[in-house]
C-alpha atoms as a PDB file:
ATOM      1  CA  UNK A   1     204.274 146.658 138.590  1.00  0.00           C
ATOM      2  CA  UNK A   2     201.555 146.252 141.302  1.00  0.00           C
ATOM      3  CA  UNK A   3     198.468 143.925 140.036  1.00  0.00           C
ATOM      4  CA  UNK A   4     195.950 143.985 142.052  1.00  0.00           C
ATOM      5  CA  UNK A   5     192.938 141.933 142.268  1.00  0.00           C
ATOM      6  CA  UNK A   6     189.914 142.317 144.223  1.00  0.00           C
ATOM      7  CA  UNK A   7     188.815 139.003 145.749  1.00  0.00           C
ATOM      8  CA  UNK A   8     187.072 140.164 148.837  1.00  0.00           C
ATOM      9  CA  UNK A   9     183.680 138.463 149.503  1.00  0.00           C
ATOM     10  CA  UNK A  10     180.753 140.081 148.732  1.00  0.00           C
ATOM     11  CA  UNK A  11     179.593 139.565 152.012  1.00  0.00           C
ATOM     12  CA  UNK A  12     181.924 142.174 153.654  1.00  0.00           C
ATOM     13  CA  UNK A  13     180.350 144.732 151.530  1.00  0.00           C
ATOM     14  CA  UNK A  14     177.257 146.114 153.444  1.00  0.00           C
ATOM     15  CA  UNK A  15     173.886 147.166 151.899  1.00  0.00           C
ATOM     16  CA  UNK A  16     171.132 148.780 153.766  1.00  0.00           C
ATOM     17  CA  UNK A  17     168.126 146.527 154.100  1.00  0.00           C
ATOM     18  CA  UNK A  18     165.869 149.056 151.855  1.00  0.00           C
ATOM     19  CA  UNK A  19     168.453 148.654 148.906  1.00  0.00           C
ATOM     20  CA  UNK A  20     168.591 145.081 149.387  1.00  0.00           C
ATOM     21  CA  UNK A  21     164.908 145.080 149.151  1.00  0.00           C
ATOM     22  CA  UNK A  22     164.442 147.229 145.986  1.00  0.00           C
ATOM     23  CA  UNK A  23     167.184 145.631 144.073  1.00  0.00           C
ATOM     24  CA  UNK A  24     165.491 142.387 144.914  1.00  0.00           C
ATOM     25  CA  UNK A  25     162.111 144.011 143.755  1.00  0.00           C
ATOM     26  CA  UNK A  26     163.903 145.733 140.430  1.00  0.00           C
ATOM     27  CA  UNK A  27     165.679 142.311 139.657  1.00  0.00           C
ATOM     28  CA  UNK A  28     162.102 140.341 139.703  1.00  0.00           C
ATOM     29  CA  UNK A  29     160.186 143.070 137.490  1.00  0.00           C
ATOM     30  CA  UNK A  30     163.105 142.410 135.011  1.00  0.00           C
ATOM     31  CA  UNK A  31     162.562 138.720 134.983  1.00  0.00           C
ATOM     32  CA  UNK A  32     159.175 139.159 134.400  1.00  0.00           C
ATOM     33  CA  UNK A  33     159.515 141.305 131.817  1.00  0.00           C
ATOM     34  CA  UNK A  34     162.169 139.302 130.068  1.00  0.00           C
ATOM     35  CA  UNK A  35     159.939 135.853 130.407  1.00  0.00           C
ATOM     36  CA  UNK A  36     156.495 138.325 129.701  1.00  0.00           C
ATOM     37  CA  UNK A  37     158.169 139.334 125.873  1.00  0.00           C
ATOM     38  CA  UNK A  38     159.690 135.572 125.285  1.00  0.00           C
ATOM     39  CA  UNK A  39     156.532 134.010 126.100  1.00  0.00           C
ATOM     40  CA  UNK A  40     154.315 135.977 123.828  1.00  0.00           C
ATOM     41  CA  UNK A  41     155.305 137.665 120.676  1.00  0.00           C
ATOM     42  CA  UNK A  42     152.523 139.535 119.168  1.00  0.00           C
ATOM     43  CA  UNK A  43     153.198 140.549 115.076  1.00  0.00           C
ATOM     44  CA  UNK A  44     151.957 143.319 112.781  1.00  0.00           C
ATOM     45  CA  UNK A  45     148.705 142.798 110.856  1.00  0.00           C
ATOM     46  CA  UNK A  46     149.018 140.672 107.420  1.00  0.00           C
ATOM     47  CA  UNK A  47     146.798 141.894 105.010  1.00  0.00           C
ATOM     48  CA  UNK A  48     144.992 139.496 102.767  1.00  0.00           C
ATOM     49  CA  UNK A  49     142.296 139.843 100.143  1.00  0.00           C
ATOM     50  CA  UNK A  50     139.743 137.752  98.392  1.00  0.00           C
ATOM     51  CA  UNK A  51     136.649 137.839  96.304  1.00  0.00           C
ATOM     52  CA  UNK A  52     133.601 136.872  96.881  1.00  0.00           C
ATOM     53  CA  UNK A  53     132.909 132.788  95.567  1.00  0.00           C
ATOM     54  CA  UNK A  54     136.728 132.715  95.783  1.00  0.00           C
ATOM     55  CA  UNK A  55     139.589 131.085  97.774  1.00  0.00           C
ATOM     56  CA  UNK A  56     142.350 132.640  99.898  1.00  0.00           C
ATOM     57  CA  UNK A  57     145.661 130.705 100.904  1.00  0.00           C
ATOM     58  CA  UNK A  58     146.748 131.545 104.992  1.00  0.00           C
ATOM     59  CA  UNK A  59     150.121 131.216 105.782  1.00  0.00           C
ATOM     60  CA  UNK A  60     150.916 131.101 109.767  1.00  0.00           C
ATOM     61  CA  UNK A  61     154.812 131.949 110.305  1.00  0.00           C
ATOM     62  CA  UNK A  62     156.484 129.211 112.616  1.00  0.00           C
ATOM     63  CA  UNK A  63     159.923 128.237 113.409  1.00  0.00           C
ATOM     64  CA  UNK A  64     160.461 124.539 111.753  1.00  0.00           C
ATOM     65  CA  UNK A  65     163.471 123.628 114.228  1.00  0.00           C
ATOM     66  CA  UNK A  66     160.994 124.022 117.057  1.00  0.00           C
ATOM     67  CA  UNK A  67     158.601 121.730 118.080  1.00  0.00           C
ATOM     68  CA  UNK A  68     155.074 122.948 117.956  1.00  0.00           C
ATOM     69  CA  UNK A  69     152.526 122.153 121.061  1.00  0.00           C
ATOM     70  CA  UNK A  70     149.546 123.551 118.888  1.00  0.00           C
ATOM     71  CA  UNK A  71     148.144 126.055 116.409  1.00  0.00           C
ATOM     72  CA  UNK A  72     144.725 127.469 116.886  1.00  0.00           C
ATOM     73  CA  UNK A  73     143.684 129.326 113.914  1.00  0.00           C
ATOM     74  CA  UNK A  74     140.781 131.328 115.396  1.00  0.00           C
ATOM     75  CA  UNK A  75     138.824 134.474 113.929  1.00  0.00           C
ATOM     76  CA  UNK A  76     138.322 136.583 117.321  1.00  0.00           C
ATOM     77  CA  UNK A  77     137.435 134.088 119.728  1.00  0.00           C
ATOM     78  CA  UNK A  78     135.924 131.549 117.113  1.00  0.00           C
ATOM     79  CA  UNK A  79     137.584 128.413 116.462  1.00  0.00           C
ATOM     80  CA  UNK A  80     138.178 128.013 112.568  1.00  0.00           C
ATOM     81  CA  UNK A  81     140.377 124.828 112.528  1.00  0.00           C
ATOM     82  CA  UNK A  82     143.622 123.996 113.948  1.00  0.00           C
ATOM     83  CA  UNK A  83     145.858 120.597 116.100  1.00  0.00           C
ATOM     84  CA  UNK A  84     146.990 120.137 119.311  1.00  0.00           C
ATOM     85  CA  UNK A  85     150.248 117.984 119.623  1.00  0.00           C
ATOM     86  CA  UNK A  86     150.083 114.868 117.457  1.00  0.00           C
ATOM     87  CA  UNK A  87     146.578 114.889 116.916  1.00  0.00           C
ATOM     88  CA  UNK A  88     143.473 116.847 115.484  1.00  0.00           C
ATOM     89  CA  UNK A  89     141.177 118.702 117.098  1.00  0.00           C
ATOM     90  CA  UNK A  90     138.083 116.758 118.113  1.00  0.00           C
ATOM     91  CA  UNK A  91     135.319 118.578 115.549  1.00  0.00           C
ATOM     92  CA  UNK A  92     132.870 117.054 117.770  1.00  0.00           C
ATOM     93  CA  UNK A  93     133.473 119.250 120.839  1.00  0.00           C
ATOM     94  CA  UNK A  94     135.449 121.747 118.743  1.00  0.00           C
ATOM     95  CA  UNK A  95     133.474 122.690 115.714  1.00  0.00           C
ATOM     96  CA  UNK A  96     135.778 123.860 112.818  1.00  0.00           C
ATOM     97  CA  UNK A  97     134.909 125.712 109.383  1.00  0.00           C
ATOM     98  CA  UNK A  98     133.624 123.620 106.833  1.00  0.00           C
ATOM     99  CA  UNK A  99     134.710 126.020 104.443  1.00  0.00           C
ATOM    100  CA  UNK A 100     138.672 125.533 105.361  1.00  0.00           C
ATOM    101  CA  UNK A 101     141.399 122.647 105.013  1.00  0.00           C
ATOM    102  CA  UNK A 102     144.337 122.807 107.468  1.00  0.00           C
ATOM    103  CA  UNK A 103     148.132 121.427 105.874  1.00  0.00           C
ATOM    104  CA  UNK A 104     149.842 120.788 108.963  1.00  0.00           C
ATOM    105  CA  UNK A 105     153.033 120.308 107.055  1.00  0.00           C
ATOM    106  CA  UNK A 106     153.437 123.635 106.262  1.00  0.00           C
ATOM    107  CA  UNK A 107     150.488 125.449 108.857  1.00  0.00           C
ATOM    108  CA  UNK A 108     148.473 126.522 105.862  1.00  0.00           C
ATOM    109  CA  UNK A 109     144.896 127.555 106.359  1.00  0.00           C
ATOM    110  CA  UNK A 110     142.880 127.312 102.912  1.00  0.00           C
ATOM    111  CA  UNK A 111     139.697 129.058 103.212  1.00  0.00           C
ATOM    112  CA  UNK A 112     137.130 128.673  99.991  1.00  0.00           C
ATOM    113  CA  UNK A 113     133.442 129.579  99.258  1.00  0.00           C
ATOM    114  CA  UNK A 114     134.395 133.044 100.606  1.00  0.00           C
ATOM    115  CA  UNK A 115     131.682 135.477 101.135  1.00  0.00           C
ATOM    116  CA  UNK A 116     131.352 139.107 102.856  1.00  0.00           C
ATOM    117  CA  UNK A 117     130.748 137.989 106.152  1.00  0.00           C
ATOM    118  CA  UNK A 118     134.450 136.146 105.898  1.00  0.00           C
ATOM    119  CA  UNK A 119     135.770 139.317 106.191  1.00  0.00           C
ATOM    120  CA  UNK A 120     137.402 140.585 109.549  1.00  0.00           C
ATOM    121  CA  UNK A 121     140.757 139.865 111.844  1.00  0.00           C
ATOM    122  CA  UNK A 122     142.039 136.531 112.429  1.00  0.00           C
ATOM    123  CA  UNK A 123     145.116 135.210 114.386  1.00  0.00           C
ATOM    124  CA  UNK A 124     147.536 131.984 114.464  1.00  0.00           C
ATOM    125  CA  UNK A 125     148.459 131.204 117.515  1.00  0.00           C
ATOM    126  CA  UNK A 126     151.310 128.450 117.854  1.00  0.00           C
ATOM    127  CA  UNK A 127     152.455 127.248 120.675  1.00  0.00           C
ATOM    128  CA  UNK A 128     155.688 125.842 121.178  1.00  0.00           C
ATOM    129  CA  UNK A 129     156.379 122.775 123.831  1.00  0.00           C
ATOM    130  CA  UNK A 130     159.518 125.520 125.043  1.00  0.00           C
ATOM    131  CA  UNK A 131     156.090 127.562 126.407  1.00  0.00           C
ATOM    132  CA  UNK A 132     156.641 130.305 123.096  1.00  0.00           C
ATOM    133  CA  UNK A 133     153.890 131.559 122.243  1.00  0.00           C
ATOM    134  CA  UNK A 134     153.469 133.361 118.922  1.00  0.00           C
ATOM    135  CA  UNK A 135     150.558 135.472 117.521  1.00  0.00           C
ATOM    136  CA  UNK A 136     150.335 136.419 113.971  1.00  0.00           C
ATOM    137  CA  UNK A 137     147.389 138.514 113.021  1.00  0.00           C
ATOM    138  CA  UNK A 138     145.687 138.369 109.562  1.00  0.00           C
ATOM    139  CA  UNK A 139     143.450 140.697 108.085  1.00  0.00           C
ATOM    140  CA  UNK A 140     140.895 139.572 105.763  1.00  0.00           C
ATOM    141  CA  UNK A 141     138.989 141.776 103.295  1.00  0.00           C
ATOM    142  CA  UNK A 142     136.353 140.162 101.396  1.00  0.00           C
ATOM    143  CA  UNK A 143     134.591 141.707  98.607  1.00  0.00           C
ATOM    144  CA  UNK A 144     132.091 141.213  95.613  1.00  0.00           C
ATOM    145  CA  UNK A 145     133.323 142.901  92.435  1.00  0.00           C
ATOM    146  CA  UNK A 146     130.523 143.871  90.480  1.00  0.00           C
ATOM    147  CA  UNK A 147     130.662 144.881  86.869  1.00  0.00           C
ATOM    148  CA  UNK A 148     127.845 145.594  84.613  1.00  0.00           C
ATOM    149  CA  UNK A 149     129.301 146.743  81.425  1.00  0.00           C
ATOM    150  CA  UNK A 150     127.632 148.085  78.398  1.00  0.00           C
ATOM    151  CA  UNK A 151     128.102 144.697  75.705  1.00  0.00           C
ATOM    152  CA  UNK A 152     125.189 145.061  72.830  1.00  0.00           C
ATOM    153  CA  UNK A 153     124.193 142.429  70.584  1.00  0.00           C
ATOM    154  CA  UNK A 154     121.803 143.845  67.548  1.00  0.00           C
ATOM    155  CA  UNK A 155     120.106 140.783  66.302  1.00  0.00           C
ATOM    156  CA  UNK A 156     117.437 140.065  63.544  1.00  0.00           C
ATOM    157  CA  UNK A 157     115.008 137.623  62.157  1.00  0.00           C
ATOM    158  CA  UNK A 158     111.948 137.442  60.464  1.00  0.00           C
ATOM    159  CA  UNK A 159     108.235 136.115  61.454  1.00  0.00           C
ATOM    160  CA  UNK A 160     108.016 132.582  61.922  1.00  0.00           C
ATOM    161  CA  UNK A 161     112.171 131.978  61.351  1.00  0.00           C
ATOM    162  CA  UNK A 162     114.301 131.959  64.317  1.00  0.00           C
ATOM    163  CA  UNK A 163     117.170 133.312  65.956  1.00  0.00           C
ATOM    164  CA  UNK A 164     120.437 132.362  67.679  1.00  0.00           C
ATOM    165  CA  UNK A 165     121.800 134.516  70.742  1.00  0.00           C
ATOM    166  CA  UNK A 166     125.213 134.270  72.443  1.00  0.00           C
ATOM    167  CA  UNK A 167     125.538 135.363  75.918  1.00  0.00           C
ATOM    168  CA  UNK A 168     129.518 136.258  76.335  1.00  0.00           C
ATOM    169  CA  UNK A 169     130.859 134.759  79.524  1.00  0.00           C
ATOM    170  CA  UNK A 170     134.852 133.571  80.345  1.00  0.00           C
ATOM    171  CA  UNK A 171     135.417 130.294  79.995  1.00  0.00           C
ATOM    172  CA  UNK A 172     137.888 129.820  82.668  1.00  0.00           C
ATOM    173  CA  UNK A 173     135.236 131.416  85.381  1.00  0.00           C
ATOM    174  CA  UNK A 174     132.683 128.655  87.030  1.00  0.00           C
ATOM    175  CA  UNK A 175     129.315 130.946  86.539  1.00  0.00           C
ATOM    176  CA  UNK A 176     126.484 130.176  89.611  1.00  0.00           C
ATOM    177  CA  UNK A 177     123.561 131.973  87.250  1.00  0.00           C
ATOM    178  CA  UNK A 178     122.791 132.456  83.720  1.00  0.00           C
ATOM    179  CA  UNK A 179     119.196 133.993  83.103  1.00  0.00           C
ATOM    180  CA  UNK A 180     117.896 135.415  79.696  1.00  0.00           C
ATOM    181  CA  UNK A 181     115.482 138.133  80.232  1.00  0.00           C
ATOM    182  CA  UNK A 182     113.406 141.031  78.487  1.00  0.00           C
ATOM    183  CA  UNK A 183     112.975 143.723  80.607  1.00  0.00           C
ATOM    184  CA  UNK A 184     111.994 141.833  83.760  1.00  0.00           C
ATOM    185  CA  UNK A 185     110.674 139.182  82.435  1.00  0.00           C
ATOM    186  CA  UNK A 186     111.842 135.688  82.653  1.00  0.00           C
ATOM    187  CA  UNK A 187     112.671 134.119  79.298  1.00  0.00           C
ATOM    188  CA  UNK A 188     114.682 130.810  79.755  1.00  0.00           C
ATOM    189  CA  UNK A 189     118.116 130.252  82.146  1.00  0.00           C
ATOM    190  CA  UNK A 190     119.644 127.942  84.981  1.00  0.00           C
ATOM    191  CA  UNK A 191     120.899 128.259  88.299  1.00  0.00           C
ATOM    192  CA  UNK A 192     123.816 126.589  89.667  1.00  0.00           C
ATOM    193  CA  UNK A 193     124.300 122.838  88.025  1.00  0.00           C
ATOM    194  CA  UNK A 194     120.883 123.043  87.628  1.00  0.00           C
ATOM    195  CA  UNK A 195     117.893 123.905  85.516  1.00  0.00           C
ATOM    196  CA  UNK A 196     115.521 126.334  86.541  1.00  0.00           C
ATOM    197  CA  UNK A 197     112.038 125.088  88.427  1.00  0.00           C
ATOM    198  CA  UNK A 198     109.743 126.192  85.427  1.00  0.00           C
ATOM    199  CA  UNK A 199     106.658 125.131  87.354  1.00  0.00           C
ATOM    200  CA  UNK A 200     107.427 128.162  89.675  1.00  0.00           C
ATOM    201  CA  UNK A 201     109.508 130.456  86.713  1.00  0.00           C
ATOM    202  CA  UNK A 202     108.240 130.163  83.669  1.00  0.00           C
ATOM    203  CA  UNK A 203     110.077 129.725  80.283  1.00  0.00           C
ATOM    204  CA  UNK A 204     109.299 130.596  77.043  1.00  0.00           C
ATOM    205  CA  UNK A 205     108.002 127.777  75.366  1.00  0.00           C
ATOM    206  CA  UNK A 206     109.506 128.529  71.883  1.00  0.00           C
ATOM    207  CA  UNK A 207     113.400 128.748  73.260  1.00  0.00           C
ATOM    208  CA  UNK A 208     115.825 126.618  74.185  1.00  0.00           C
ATOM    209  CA  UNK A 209     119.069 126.818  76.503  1.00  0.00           C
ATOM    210  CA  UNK A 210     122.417 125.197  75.053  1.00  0.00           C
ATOM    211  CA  UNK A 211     124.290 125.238  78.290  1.00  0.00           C
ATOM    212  CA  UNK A 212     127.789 124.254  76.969  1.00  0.00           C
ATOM    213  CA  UNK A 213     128.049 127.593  75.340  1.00  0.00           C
ATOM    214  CA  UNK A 214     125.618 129.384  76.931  1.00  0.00           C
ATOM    215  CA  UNK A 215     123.390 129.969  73.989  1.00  0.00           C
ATOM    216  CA  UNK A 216     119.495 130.640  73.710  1.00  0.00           C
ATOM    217  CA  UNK A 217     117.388 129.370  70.361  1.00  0.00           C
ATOM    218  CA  UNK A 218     114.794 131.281  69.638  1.00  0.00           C
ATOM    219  CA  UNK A 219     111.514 129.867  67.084  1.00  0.00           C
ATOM    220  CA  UNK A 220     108.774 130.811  65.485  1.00  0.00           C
ATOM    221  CA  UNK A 221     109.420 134.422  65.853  1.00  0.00           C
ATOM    222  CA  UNK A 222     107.010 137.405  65.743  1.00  0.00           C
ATOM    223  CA  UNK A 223     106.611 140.962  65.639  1.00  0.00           C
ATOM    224  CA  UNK A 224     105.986 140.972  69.330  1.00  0.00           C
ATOM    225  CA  UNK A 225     109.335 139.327  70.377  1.00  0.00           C
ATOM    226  CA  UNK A 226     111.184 142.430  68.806  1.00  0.00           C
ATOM    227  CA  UNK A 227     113.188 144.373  72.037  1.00  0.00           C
ATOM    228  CA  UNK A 228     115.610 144.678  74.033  1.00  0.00           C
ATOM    229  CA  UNK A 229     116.818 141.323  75.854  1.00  0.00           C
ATOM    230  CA  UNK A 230     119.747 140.871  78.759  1.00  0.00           C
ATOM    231  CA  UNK A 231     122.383 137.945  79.368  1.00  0.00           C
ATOM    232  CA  UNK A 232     122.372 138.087  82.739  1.00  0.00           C
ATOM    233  CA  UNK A 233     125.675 136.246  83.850  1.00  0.00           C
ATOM    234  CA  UNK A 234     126.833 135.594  87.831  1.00  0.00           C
ATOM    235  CA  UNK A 235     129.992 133.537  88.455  1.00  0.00           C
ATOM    236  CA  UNK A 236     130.674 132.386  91.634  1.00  0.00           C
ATOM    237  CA  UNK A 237     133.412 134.858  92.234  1.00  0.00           C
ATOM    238  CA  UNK A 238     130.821 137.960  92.822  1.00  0.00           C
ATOM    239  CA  UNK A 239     131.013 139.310  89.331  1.00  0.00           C
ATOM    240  CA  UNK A 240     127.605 139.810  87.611  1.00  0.00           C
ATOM    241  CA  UNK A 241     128.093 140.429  83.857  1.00  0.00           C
ATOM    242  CA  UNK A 242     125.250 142.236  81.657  1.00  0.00           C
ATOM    243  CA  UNK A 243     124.690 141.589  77.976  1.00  0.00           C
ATOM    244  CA  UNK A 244     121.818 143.790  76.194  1.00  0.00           C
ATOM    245  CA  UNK A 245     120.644 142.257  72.661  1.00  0.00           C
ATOM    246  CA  UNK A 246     118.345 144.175  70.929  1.00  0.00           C
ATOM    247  CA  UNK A 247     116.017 141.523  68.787  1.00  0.00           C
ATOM    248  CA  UNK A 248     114.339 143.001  65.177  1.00  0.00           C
ATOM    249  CA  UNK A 249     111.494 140.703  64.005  1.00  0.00           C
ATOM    250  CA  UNK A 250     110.881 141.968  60.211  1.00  0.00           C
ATOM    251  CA  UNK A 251     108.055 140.997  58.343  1.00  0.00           C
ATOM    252  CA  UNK A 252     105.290 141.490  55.648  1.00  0.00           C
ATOM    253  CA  UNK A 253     102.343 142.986  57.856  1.00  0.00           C
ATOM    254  CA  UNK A 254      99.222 144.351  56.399  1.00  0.00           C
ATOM    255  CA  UNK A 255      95.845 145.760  57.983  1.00  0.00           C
ATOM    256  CA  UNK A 256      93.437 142.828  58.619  1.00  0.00           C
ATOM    257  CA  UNK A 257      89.967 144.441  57.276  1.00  0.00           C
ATOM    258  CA  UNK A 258      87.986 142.395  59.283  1.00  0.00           C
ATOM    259  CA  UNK A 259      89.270 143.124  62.515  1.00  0.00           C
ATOM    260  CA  UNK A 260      90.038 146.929  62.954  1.00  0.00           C
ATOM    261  CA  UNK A 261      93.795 147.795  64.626  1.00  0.00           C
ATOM    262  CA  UNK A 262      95.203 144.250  63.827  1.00  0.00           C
ATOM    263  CA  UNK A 263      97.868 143.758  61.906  1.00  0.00           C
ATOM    264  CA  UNK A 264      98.251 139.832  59.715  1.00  0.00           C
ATOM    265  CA  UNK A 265     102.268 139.671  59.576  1.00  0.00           C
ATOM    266  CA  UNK A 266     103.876 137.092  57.061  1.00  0.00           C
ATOM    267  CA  UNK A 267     107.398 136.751  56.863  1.00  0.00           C
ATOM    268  CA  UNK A 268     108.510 137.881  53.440  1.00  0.00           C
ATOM    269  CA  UNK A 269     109.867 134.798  52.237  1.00  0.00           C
ATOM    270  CA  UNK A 270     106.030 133.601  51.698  1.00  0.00           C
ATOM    271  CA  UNK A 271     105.313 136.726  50.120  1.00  0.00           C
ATOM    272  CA  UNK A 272     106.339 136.905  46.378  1.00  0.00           C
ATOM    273  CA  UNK A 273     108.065 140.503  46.151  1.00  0.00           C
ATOM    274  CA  UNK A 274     109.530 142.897  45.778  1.00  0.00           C
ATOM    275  CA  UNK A 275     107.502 145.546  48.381  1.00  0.00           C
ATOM    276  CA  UNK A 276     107.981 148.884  49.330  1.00  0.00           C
ATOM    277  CA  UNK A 277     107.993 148.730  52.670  1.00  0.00           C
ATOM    278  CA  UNK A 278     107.309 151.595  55.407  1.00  0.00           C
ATOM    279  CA  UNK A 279     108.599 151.587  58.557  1.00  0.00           C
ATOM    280  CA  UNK A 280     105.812 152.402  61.709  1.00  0.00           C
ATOM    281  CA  UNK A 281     105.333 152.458  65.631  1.00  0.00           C
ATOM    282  CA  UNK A 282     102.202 150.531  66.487  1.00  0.00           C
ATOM    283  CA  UNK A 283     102.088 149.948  70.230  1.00  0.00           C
ATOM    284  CA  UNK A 284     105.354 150.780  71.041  1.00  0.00           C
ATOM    285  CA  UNK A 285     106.151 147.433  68.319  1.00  0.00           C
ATOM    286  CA  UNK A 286     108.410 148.606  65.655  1.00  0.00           C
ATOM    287  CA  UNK A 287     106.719 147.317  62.036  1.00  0.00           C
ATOM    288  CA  UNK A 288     107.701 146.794  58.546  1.00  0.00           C
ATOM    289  CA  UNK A 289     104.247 147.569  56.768  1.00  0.00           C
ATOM    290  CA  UNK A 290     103.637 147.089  53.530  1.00  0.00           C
ATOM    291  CA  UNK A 291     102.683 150.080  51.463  1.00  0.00           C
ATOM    292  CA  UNK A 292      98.973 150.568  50.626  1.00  0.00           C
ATOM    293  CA  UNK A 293      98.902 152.556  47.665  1.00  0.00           C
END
């Protein structure tokens, strides 16, 4: 048996000076190619989602047994906060978000405070010290969930007594606004941790505002404070919650003779009774009149 092996130089084999040329040419565009996709790996869109008020947790993907050169988290060609080697950025130069907290153990973004204009692409780009580049693109939706649903409260009291009224809200939710209303007027409230500027929005003198529980007391009650009232409740997430309570002040009233069209209300506890009692529109002002027989 015959083995043959072929150990001729390559140099006796002839190749026309074109084919050296293009294989030289095809070789190179290969390289480049090859280095081009090592270099810079681009992947697919992460979708994220937050709410308005809220927080959102941004995890960039990275290799932990190679050594990273830097990681710019940026949304489009904004900085938002990132390192470079062994060091932080310098936020005097580079401005970074307020709004977000880098963990360069694990190359966690945290973003808070989010609002609407949050919204939009963003990318990690790490850099390893190999010359890897990685991009990793995040997509951020944003949005303010608002809910008003139909909660009513039917509430009574008489003239001059008062009343207590509990605006529902979730305990475990941090709320931005509370304000107490009928129709669109301004009855007592508070904004944020604080109360509201009653030199520019006036309150009610006869109420007060429990904040703990978000509760409003309501005194010396009369005919006139009978209607429809709203809890109006934001919480820092984007929700707005709306509470309707519809208030029924009941009392003795009777037709003042001296004055034509005015009514004297009592509440019936100072009146000895029993009355028959009617029950009439006067100015749009539900009454409780007493009989004239």
């Amino acid at each position: 048996m015959a083995i043959c092996c072929c150990n001729a130089p390559v140099t006796n084999i002839f190749f026309p000076l074109s084919f050296r040329f293009s294989l030289r040419i095809s070789l190179l565009l290969v390289l480049v190619t090859i280095t081009w996709h090592i270099s810079v790996t681009e992947c697919a869109d992460l979708p994220l989602s937050g709410e308005v008020g809220g927080n959102v947790t941004i995890h960039c993907p990275f290799h932990k047994d190679r050594k990273i050169l830097f990681l710019y988290f940026q949304k489009g060609d904004t900085f938002v906060n990132g390192y470079y080697e062994d060091r932080e950025m310098d936020h005097k130069k580079v401005q970074k978000w307020s709004n977000t907290r880098l963990d360069r153990g694990n190359n966690t973004v945290y973003m808070y405070n989010l609002t609407v204009a949050h919204s939009g692409e963003y990318q990690c780009h790490i850099k390893y010290r190999s010359g890897v580049l990685m991009v990793n693109k995040i997509h951020l939706s944003v949005t303010a969930n608002y809910s008003k649903p139909e909660v009513k409260q039917y509430c009574s009291g008489e003239v001059g007594g008062n009343v207590t009224i509990h605006c529902p809200f979730h305990k475990d939710r941090k709320i931005l606004f509370l304000y107490f209303q009928k129709g669109d007027t301004f009855v007592n409230g508070y904004y944020e941790d604080r109360e509201m500027d009653h030199k520019k929005v006036q309150k009610w003198s006869n109420t007060r505002l429990d904040r703990g529980n978000n509760t409003v007391y309501m005194y010396n009650l009369t005919v006139a404070h009978s209607g429809e009232y709203q809890c109006h409740i934001k919480y820092r997430s984007g929700v707005l919650m709306e509470n309707k309570i519809h208030l029924s002040v009941t009392g003795m009233c009777v037709f003042n003779l001296t004055f034509k069209n005015v009514f004297d209300c009592l509440s019936s506890r100072l009146i000895a009774g029993p009355f028959s009692n009617i029950l009439q529109h006067y100015d749009g002002i539900i009454l409780y009149i007493q009989a004239l027989l």
